[in-house]
Protein backbone atom coordinates (compact mmCIF):
# COMPACT_ATOMS: atom_id res chain seq x y z
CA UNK A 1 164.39 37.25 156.10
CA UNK A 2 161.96 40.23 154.67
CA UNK A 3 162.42 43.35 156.30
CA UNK A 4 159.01 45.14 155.04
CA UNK A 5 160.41 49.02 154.30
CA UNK A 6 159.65 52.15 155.96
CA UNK A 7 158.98 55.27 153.53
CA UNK A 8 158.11 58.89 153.75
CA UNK A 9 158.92 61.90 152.24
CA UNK A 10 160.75 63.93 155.16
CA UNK A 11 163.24 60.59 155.88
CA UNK A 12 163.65 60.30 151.68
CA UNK A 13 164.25 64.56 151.25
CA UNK A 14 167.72 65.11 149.49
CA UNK A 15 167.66 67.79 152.27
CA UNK A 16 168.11 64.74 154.82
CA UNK A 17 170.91 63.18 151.89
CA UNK A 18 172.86 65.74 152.49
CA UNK A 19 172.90 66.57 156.16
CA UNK A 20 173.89 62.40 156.59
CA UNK A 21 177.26 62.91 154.33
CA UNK A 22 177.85 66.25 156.69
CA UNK A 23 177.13 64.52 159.82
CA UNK A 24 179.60 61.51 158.94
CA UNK A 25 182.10 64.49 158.27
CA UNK A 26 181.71 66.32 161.62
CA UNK A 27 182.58 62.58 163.37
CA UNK A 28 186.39 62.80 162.21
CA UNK A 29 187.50 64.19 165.04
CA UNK A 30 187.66 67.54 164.16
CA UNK A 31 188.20 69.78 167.50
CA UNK A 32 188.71 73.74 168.88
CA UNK A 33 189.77 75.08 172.31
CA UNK A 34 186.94 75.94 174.66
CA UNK A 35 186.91 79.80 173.96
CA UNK A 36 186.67 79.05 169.89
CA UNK A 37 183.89 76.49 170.54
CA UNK A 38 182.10 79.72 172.83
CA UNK A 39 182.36 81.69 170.59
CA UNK A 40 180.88 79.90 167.89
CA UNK A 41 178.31 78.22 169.78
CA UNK A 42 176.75 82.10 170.44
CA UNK A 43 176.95 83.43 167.16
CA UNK A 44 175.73 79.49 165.39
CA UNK A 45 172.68 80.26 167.86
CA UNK A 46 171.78 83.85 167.21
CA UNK A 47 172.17 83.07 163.11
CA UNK A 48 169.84 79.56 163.81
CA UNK A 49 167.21 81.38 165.39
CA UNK A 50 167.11 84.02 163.13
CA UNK A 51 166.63 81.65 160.19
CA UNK A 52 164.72 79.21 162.22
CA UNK A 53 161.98 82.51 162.81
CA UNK A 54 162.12 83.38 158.98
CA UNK A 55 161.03 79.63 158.24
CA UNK A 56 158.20 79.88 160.62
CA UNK A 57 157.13 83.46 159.44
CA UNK A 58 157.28 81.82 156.00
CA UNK A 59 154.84 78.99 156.91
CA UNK A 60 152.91 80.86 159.24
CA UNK A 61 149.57 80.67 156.31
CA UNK A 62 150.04 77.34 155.70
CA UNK A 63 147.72 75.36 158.21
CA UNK A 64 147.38 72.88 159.75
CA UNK A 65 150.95 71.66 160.16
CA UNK A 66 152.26 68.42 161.06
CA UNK A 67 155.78 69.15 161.84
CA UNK A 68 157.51 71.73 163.33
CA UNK A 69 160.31 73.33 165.52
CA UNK A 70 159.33 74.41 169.23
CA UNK A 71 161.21 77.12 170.61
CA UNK A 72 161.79 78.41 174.52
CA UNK A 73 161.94 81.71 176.10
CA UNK A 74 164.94 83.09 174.63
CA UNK A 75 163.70 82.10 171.03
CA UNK A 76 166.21 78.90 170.78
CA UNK A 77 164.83 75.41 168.69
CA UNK A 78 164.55 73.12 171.34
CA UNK A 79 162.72 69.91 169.78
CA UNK A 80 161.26 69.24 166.62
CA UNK A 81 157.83 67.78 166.74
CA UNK A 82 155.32 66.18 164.82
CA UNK A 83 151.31 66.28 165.32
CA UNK A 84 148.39 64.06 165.79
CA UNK A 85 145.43 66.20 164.38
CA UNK A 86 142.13 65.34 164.45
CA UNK A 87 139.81 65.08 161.82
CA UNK A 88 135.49 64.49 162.03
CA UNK A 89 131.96 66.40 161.48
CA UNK A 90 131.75 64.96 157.99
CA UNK A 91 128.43 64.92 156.79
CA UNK A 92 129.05 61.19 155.43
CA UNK A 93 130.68 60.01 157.93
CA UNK A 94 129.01 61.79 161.33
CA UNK A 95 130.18 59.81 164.17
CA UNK A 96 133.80 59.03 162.90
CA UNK A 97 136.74 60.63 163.88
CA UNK A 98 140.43 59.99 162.13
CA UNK A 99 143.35 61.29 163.74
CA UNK A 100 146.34 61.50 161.19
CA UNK A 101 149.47 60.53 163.21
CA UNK A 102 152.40 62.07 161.46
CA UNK A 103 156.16 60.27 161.92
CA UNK A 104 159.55 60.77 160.90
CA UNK A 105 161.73 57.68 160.41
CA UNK A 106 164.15 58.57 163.06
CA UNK A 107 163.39 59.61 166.41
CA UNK A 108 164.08 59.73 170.25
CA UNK A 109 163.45 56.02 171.72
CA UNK A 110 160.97 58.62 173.99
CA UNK A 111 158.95 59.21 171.08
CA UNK A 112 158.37 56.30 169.63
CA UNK A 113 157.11 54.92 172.89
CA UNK A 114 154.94 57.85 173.11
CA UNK A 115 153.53 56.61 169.85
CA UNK A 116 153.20 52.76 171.11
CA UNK A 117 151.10 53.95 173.98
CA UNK A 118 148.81 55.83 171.72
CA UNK A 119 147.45 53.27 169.59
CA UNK A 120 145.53 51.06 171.27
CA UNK A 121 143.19 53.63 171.80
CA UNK A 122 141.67 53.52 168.16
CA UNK A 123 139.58 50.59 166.24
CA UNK A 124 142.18 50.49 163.94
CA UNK A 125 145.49 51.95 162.57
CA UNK A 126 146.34 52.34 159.27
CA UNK A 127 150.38 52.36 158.49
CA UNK A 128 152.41 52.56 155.76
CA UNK A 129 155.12 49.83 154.34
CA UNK A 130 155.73 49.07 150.74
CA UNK A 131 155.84 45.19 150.82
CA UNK A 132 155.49 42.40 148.60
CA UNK A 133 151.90 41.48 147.52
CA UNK A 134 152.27 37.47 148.85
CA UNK A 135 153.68 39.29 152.18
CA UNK A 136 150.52 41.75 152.37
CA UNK A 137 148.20 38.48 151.70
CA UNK A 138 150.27 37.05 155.01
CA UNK A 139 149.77 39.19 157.27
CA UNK A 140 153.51 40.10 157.95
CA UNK A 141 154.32 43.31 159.39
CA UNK A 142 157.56 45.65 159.60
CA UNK A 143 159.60 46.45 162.23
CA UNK A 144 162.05 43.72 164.38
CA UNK A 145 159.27 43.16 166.92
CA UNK A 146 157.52 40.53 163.97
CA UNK A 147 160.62 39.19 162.88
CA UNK A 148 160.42 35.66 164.49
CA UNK A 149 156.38 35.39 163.38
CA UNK A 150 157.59 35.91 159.33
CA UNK A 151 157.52 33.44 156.88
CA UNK A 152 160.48 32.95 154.42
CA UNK A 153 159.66 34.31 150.56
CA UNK A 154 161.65 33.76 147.63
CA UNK A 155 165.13 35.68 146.82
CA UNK A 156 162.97 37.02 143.66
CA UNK A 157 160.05 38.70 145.99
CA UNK A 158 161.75 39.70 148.94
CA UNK A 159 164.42 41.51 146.08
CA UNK A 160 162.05 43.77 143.98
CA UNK A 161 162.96 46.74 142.58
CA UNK A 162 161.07 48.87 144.98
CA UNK A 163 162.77 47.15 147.89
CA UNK A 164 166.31 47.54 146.54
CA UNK A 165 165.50 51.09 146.06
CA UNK A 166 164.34 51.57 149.59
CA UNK A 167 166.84 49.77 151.27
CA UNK A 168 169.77 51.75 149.66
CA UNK A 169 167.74 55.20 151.42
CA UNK A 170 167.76 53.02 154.75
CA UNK A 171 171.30 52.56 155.03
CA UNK A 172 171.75 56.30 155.01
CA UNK A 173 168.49 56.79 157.73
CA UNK A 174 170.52 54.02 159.61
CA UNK A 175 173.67 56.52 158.99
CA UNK A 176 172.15 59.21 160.73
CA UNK A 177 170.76 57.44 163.22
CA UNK A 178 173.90 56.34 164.43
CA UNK A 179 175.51 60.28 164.15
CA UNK A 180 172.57 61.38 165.57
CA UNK A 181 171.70 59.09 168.59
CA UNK A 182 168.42 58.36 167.61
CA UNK A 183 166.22 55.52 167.39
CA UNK A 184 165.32 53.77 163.99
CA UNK A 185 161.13 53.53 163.87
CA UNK A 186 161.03 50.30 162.40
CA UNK A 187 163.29 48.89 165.47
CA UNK A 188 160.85 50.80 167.60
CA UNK A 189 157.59 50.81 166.69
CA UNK A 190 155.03 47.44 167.76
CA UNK A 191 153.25 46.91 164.60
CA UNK A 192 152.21 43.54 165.62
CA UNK A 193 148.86 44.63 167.40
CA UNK A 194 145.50 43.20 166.03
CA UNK A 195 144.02 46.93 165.72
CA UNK A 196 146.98 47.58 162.82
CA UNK A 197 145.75 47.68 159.10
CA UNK A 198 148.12 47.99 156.45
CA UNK A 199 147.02 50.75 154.11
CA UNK A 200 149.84 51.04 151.37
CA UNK A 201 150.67 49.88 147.77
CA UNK A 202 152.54 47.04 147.66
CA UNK A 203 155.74 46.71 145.99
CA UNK A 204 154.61 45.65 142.62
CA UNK A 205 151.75 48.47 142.28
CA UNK A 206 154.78 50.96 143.17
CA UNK A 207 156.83 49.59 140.77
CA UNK A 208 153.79 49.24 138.29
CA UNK A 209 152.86 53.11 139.31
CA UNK A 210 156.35 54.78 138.30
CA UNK A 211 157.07 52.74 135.76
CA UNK A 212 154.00 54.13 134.20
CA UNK A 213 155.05 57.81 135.60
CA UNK A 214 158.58 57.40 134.07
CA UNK A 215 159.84 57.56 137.68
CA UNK A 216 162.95 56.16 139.50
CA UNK A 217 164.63 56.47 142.66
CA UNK A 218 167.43 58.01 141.18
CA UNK A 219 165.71 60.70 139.49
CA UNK A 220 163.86 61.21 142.23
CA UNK A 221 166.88 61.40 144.59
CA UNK A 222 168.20 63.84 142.09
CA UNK A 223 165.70 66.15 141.02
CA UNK A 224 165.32 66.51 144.73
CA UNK A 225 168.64 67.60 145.36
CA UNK A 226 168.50 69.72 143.18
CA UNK A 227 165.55 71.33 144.54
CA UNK A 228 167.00 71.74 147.39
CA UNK A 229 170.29 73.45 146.90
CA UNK A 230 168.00 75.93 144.58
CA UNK A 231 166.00 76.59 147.27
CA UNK A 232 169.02 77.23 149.52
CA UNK A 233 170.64 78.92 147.86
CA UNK A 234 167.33 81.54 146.88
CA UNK A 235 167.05 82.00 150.39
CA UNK A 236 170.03 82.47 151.98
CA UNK A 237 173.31 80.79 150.95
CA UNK A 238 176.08 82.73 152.97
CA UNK A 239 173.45 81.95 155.79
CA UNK A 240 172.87 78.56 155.10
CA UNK A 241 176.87 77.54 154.84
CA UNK A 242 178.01 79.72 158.09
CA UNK A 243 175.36 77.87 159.60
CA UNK A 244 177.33 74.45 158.69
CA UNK A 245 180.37 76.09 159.44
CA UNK A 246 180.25 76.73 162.50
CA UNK A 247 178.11 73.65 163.56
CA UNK A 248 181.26 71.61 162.22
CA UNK A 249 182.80 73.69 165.20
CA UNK A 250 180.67 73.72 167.54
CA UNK A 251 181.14 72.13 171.36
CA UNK A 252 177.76 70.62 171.20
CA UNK A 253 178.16 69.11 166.97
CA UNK A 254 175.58 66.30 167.56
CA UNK A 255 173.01 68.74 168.95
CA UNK A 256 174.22 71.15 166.44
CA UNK A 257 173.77 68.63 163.55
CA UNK A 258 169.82 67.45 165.08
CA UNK A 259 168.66 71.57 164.56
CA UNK A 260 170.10 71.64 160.70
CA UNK A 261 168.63 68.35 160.30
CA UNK A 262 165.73 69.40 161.93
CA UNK A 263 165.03 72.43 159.50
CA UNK A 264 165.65 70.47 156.51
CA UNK A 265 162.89 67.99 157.84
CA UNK A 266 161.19 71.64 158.36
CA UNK A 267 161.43 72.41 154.58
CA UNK A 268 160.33 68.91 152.94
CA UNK A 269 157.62 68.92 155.82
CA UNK A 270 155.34 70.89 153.03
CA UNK A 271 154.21 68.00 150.99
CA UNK A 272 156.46 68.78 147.74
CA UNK A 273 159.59 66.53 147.94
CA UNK A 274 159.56 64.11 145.18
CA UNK A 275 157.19 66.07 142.99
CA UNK A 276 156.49 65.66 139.41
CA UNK A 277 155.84 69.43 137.12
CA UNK A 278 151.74 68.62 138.23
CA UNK A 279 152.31 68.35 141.60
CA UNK A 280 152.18 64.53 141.85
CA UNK A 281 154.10 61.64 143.06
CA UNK A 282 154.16 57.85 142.90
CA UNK A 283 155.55 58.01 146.55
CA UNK A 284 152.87 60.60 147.56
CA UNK A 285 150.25 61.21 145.89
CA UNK A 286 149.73 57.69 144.57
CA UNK A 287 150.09 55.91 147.99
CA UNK A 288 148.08 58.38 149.85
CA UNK A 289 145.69 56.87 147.36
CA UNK A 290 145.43 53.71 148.18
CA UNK A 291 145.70 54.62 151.66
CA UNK A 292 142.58 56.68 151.50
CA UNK A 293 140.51 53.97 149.91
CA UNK A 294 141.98 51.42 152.57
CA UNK A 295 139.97 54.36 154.73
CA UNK A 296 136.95 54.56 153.42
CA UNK A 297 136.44 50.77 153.63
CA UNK A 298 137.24 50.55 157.04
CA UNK A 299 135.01 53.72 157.88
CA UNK A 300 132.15 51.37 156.69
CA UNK A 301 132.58 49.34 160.06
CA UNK A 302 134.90 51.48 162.58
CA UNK A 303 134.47 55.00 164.09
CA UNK A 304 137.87 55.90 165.89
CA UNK A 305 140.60 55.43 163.62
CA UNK A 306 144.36 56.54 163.28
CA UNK A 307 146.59 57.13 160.30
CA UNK A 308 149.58 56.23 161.18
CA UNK A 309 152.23 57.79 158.11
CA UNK A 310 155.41 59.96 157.32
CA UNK A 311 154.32 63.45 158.01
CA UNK A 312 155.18 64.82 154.71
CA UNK A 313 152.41 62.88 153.38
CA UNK A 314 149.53 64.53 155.59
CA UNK A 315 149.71 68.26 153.23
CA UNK A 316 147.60 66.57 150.33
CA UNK A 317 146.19 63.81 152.17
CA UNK A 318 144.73 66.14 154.43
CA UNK A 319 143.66 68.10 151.72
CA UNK A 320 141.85 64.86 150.59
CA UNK A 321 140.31 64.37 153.83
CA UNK A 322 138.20 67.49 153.46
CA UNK A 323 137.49 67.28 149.66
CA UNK A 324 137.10 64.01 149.55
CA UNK A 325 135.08 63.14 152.95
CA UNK A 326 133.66 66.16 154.16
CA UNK A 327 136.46 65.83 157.31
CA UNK A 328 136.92 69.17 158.66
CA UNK A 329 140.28 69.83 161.13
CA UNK A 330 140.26 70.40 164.76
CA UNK A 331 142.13 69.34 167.72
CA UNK A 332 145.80 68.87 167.62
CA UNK A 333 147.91 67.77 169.75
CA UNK A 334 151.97 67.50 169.07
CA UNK A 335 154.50 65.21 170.09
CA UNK A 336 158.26 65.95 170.42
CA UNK A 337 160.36 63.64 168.41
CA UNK A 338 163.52 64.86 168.44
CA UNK A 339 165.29 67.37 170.88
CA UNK A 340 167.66 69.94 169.69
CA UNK A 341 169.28 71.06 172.69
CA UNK A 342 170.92 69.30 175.93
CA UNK A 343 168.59 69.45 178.67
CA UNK A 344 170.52 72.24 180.41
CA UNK A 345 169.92 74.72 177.57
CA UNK A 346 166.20 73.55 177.19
């Protein structure tokens, strides 16, 4: 049965790679007394906030955002969070408004169902999901919710290259959601509503698209790592592995292993994972594409209308918003999707 695949940046970042082979680690068993695991806990918080405040001091230019770490009182992450902002006053476009909804791939079952309950209120949604072209001409949708509606499609276009490639990534999302306690979005978002438009390439213009970049999933997977352990290790690397370290021995691992995660979402959160030398990407650039002209079609005949994508998409696409359609930024609202601390230390 076809099981249409979720994509984004943040859920795809090497970043996310690596903190899935560390959480599996931290799940042996591995234990300290009570006054080990105190002592740690403090000094894993004061380093985290320390390099949680230089990330945000770093970022603090870059607007708008569409993901980031909340903090309390006392300076401590407590959930990660990802924005709906609002975009409208375009000169071509005067009465329409077009909220881009950002997402990560795995989340609290709360926020997903925050999600559900916020998109009947647009004409339409636009979502992402890289699928076969007969299953786009079908009308099947992701997620386990459609399952019993789907029709059956041949062995050779349910198993493209673009879906083999995206279902390896999944089973280490579906790794980390099972460390991590969280919800998978395709298990928990509805994307069987009428008001949802799919607004994606299909699998055989992504294949098409990076054949013709000289692009793979495993160069991608790899220049990325690599990008990221040069970036770690420019920043901070003692701080960046006595981070780990004492995470791995920490009384609270799980909610230790949510805020690394959580800043490595952070980081590939700016729109460059996956990029070529100029910038560009089959898995960004390319699909925000088509996603954009999906847009301006349906602009032709609705006036409220969500984008409903991976967050790390929404740097150039709402760069593209404004360049290409006049949109100018405004309200923004922000949902939490993940929270980094029991409720007693929130």
């Amino acid at each position: 049965m076809l099981r249409p695949l979720s994509n984004t940046a943040l859920s795809l970042s090497a970043a996310a790679v690596i903190t899935a082979v560390l959480a599996v680690a931290l799940t042996s068993g591995t234990s300290a007394t009570a006054a080990e695991t105190s002592q740690d806990q403090a000094a894993a918080d004061e380093q985290q906030a320390a390099a949680e405040k230089g990330q945000q001091e770093e970022s603090a230019t870059e607007a708008p955002a569409y993901i980031r770490i909340r903090r309390n009182e006392r300076n401590l992450a407590v959930a990660m969070e990802t924005s709906v902002l609002t975009f409208s006053n375009s000169e071509e476009f005067p009465d329409a408004s077009v909220d881009l909804i950002g997402a990560v791939h795995l989340g609290d079952p709360e926020y997903y169902d925050q999600l559900n309950k916020l998109f009947p209120d647009y004409d339409v949604v636009l979502f992402e999901a890289v699928m076969p072209e007969r299953a786009v001409r079908l009308g099947m949708r992701p997620g386990g919710k459609s399952a019993e509606s789907r029709p059956s499609l041949s062995d050779e276009e349910e198993w493209n290259d673009a879906k083999i490639g995206f279902a390896a990534i999944s089973v280490l999302q579906l790794g980390m959601k099972d460390v991590l306690g969280m919800e998978f979005q395709l298990s928990a978002i509805d994307y069987t509503p009428d008001n949802f438009v799919h607004a994606d390439m299909t699998a055989e213009e992504f294949e098409a698209t990076m054949k013709e970049r000289g692009e793979s999933f495993s160069q991608m997977l790899l220049s990325e790592m690599g990008r990221s352990l040069s970036s770690q290790q420019q920043q901070n690397p003692v701080a960046m592995n006595l981070d780990l370290l004492l995470s791995a021995f920490s009384s609270d691992r799980s909610w230790a292993m949510r805020r690394i995660g959580a800043n490595q979402l952070i980081k590939a959160g700016a729109g460059e994972a996956f990029a070529s030398a100029d910038g560009t990407s089959t898995i960004i650039t390319e699909r925000n594409r088509k996603c954009l002209e999906v847009l301006r079609e349906q602009l032709q005949k609705h006036r409220r209308i969500g984008i409903f994508y991976g967050a790390g998409h929404f740097a150039d696409m709402g760069q593209r918003m404004q360049d290409e359609f006049g949109f100018k930024p405004g309200r923004e609202i922000w949902i939490p999707a993940w929270r980094l601390r029991a409720p007693a230390e929130e």
